[in-house]
Protein backbone atom coordinates (compact mmCIF):
# COMPACT_ATOMS: atom_id res chain seq x y z
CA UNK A 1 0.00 0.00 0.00
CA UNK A 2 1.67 2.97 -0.97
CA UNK A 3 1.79 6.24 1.69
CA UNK A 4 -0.83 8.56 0.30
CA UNK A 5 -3.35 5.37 0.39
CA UNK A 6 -2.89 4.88 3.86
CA UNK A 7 -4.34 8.41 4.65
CA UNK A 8 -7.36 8.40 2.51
CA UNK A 9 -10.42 7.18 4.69
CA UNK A 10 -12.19 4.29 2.95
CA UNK A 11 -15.27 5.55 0.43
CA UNK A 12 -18.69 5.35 2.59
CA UNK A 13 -21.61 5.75 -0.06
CA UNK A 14 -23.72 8.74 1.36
CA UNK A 15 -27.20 6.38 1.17
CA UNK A 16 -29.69 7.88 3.63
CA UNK A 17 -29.26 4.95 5.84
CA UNK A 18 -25.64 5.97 6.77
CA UNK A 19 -26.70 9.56 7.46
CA UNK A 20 -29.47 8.48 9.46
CA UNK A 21 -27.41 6.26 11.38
CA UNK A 22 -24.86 8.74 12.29
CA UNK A 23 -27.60 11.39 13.36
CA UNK A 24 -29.02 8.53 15.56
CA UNK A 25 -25.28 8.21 17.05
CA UNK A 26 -25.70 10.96 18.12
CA UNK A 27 -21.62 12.06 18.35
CA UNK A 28 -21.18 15.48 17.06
CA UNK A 29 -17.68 15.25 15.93
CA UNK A 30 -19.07 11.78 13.56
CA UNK A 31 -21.96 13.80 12.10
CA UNK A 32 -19.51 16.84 10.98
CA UNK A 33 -16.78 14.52 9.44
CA UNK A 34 -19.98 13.11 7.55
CA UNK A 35 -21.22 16.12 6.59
CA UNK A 36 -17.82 17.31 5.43
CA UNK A 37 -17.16 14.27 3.27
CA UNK A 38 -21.09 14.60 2.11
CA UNK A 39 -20.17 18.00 0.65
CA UNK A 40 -17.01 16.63 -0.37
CA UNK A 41 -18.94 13.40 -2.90
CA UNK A 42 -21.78 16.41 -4.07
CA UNK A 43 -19.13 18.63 -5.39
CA UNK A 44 -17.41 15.77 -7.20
CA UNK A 45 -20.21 13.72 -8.38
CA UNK A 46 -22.77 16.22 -8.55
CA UNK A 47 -26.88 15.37 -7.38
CA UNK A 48 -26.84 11.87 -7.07
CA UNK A 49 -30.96 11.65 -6.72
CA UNK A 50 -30.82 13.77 -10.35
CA UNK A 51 -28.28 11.56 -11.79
CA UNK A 52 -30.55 8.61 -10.77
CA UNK A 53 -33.76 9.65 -12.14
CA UNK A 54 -32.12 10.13 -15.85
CA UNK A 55 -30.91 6.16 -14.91
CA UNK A 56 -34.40 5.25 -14.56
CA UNK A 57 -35.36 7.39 -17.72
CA UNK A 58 -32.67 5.24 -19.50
CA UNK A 59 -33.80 1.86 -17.74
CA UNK A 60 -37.44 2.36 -19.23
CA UNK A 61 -36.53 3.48 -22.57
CA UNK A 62 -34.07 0.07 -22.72
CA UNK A 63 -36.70 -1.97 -21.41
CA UNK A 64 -39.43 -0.16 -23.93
CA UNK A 65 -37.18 -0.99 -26.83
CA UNK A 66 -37.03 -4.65 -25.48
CA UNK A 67 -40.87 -5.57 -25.47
């Protein structure tokens, strides 16, 4: 493992579930470092929930084409 891998923090997908669990936690210092890296995945990847609903636009058109 090279140096700079060792400090990046594993990828935790931002699903509601692992909000909701850290707001149930209840530890304040958990629920910034989650919001920071929640800001962090929006301003790379952009709206996920946006970015999802073309996905399902694409999905039905595939599965129109199909029969």
């Amino acid at each position: 493992m090279s140096q700079s891998q060792s400090h990046n923090p594993p990828f935790v997908p931002l699903y509601g579930v692992t909000i909701h669990k850290c707001i149930a936690g209840g530890d304040l210092q958990k629920m910034k470092d989650l919001c920071a890296e929640a800001e962090k995945q929006v301003a790379t990847y952009g709206d996920v929930s946006a970015a999802l609903e073309v996905l399902k636009s694409e999905i039905a058109k595939a599965e129109a084409k199909r029969g």
